[in-house]
C-alpha atoms as a PDB file:
ATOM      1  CA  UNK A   1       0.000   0.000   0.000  1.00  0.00           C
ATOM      2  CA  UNK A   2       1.353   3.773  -1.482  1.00  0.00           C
ATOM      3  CA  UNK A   3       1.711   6.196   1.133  1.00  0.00           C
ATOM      4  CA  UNK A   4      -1.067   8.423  -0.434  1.00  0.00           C
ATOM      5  CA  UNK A   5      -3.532   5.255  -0.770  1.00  0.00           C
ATOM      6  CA  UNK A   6      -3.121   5.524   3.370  1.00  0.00           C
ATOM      7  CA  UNK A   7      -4.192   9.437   3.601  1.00  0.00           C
ATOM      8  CA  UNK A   8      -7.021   8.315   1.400  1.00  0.00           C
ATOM      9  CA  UNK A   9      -8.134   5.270   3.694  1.00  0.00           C
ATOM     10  CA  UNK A  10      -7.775   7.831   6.231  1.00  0.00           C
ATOM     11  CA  UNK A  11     -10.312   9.960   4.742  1.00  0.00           C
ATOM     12  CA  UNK A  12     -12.573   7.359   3.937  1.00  0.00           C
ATOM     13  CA  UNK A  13     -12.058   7.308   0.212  1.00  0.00           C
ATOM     14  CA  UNK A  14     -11.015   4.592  -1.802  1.00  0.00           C
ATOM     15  CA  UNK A  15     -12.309   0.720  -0.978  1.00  0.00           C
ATOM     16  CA  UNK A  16      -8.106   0.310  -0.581  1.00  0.00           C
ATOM     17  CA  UNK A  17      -8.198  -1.513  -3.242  1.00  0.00           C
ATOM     18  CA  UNK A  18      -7.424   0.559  -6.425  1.00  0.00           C
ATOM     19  CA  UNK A  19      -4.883   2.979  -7.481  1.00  0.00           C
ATOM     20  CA  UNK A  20      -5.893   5.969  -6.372  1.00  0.00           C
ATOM     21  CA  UNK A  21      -6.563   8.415  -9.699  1.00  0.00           C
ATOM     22  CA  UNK A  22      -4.022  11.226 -10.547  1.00  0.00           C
ATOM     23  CA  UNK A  23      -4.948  14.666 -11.416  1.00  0.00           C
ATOM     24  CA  UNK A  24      -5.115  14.631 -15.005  1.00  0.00           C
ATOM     25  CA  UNK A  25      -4.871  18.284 -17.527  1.00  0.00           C
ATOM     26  CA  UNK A  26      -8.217  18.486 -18.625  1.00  0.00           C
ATOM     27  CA  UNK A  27      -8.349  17.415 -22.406  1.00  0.00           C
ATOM     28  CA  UNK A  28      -9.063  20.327 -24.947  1.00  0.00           C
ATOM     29  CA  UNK A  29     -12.455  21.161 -26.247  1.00  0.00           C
ATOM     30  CA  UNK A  30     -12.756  21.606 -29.907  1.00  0.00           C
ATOM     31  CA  UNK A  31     -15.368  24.387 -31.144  1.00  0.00           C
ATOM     32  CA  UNK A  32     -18.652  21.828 -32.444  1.00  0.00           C
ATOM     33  CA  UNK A  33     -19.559  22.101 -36.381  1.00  0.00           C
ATOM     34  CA  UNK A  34     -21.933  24.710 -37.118  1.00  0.00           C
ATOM     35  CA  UNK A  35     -24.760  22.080 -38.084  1.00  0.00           C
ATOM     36  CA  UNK A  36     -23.486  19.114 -35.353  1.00  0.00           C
ATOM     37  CA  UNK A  37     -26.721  18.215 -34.024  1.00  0.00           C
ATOM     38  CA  UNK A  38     -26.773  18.901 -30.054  1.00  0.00           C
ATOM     39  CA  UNK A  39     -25.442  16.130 -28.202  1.00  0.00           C
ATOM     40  CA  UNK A  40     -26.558  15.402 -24.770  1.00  0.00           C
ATOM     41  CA  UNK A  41     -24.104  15.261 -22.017  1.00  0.00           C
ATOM     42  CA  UNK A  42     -21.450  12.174 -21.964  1.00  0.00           C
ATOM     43  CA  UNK A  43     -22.324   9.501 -19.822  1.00  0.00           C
ATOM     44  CA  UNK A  44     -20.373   8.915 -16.486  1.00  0.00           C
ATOM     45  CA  UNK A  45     -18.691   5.498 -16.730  1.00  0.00           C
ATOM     46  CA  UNK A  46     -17.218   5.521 -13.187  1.00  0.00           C
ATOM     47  CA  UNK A  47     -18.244   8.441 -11.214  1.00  0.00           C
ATOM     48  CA  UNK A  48     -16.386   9.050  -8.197  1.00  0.00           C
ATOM     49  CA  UNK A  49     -18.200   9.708  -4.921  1.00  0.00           C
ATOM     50  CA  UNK A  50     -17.923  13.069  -3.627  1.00  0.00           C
ATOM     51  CA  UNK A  51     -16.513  12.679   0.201  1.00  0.00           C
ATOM     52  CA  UNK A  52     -16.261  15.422   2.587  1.00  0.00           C
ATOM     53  CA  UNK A  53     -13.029  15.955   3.685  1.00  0.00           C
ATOM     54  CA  UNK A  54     -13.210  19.299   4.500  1.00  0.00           C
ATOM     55  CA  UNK A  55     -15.825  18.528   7.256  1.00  0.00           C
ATOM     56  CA  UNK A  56     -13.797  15.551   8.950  1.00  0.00           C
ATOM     57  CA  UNK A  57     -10.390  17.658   8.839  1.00  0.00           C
ATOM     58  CA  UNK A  58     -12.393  20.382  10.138  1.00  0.00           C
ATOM     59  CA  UNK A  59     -13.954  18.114  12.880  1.00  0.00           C
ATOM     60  CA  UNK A  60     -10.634  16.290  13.564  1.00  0.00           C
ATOM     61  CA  UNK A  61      -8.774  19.465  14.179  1.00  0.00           C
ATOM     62  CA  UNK A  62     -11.135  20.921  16.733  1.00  0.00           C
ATOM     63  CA  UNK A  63     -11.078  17.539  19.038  1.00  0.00           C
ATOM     64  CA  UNK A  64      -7.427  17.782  18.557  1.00  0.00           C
ATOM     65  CA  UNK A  65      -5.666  19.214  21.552  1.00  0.00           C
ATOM     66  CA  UNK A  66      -2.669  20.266  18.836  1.00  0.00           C
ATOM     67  CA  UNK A  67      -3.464  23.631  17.770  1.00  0.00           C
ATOM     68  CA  UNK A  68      -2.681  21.969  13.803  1.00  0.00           C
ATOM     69  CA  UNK A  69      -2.969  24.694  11.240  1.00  0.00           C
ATOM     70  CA  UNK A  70      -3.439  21.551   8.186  1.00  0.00           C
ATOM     71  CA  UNK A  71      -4.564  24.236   5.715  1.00  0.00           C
ATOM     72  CA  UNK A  72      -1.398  25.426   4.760  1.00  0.00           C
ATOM     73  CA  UNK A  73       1.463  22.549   6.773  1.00  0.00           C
ATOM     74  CA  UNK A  74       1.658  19.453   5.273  1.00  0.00           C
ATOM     75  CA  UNK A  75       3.193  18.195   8.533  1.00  0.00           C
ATOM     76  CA  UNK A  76      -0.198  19.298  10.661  1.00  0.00           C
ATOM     77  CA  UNK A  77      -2.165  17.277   8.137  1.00  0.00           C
ATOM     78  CA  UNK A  78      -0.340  14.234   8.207  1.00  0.00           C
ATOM     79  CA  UNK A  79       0.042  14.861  12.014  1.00  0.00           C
ATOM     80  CA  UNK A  80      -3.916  15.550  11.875  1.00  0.00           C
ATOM     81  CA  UNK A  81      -4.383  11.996  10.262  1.00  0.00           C
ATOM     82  CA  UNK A  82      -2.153  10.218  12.836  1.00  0.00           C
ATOM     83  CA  UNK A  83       0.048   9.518   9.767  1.00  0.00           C
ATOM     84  CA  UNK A  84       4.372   9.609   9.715  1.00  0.00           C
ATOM     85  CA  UNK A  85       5.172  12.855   9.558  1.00  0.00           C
ATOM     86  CA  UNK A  86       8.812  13.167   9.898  1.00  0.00           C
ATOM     87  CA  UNK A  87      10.899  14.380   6.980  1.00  0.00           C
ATOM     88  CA  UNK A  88      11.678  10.795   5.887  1.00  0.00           C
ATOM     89  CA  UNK A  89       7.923   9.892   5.324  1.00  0.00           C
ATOM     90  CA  UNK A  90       7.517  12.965   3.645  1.00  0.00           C
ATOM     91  CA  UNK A  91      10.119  12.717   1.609  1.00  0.00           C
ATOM     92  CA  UNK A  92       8.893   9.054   0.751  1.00  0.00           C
ATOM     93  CA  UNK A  93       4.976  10.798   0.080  1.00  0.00           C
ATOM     94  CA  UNK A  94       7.041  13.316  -2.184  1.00  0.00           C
ATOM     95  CA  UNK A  95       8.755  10.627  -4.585  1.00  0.00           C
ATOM     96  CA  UNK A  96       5.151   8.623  -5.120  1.00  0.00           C
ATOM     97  CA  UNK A  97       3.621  12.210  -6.156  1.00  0.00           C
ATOM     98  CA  UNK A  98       6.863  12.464  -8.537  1.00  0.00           C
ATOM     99  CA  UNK A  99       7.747  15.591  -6.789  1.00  0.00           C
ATOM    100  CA  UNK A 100      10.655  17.484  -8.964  1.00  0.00           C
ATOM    101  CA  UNK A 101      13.912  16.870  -7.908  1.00  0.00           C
ATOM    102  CA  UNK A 102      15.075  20.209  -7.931  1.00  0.00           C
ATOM    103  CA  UNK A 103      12.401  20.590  -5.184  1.00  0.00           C
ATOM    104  CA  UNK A 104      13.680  17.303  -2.996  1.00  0.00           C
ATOM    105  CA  UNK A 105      16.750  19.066  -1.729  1.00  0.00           C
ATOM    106  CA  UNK A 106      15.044  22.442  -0.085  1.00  0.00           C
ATOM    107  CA  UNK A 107      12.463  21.219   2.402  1.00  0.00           C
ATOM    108  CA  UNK A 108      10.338  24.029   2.581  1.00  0.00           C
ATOM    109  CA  UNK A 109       9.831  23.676  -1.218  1.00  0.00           C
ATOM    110  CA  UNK A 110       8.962  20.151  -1.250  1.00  0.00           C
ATOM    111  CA  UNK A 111       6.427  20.367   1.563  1.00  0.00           C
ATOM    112  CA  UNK A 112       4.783  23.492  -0.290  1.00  0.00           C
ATOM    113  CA  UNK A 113       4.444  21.550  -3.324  1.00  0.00           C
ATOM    114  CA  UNK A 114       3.411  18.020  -1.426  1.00  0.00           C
ATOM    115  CA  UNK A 115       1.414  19.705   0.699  1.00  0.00           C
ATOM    116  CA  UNK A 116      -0.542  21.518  -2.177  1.00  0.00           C
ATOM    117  CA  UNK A 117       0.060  18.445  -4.567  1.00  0.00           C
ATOM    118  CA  UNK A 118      -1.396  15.558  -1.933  1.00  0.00           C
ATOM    119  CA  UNK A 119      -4.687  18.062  -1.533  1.00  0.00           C
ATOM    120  CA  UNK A 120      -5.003  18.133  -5.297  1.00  0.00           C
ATOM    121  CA  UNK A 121      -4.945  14.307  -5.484  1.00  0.00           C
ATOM    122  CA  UNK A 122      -7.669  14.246  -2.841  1.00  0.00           C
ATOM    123  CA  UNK A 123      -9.391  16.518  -4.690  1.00  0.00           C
ATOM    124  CA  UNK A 124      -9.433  14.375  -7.825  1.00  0.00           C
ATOM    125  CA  UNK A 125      -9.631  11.045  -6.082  1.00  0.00           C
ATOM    126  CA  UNK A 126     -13.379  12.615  -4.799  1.00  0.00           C
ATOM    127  CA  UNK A 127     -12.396  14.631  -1.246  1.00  0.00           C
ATOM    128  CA  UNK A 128     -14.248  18.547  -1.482  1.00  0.00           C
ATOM    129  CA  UNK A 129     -11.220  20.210  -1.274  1.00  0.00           C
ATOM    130  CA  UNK A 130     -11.461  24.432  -1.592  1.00  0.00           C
ATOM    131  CA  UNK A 131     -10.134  25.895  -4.483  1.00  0.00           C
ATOM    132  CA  UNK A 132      -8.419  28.028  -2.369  1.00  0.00           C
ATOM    133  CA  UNK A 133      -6.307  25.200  -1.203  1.00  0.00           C
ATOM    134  CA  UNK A 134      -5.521  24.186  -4.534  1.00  0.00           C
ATOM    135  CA  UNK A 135      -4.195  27.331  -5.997  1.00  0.00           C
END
């Protein structure tokens, strides 16, 4: 089991199963032909169920007796999920995301990026993150 596939169980998303899904660029929409006929919306294969991490971070932090500020330190929300936290398990979280190696060596870089990188994989593996967290 990946080190994100354990935030995920944390959260409650995922059967633990299967890969969690990677943000993806979203693919480019072409202009339709003048006289295309409409076409009704594409059919969700697999939809992913919408879970509400922002209310059980939210809940976890207040019956925390850490004041954890897991908005903006990766560290609080690992700490926040009773998950490693120490610079070799983020460092370890970092390589499965593919964090950029120019990024590994500076610490406060990589948990900027992994901490805004492992909230955008939430996000698209079906957590209700802000979009102010992802930016």
């Amino acid at each position: 089991m990946g080190f994100f596939t354990k935030i995920l169980g944390k959260l409650g998303i995922g059967d633990g199963e299967t890969a969690p899904v990677a943000p993806t660029p979203p693919p480019a929409v072409a202009a339709p032909a003048p006289a295309a006929p409409a076409q009704a919306a594409a059919e969700v294969v697999n939809p992913i169920a919408v879970v509400d991490v922002l209310k059980q971070l939210e809940d976890r932090a207040a019956a925390n007796p850490q004041k954890l500020n897991w908005r903006t330190s990766i560290v609080d929300l690992l700490k926040l999920l009773d998950i490693d936290s120490s610079l070799d398990a983020r460092k370890a979280l970092a390589k499965e995301l593919y964090c950029p190696d120019d990024l590994m060596g500076d610490s406060a870089k990589m948990n900027m990026w992994l901490h805004r990188n492992v909230l955008g994989h939430i996000a698209a593996n079906g957590g209700n993150i802000p979009k102010e967290l992802l930016d």
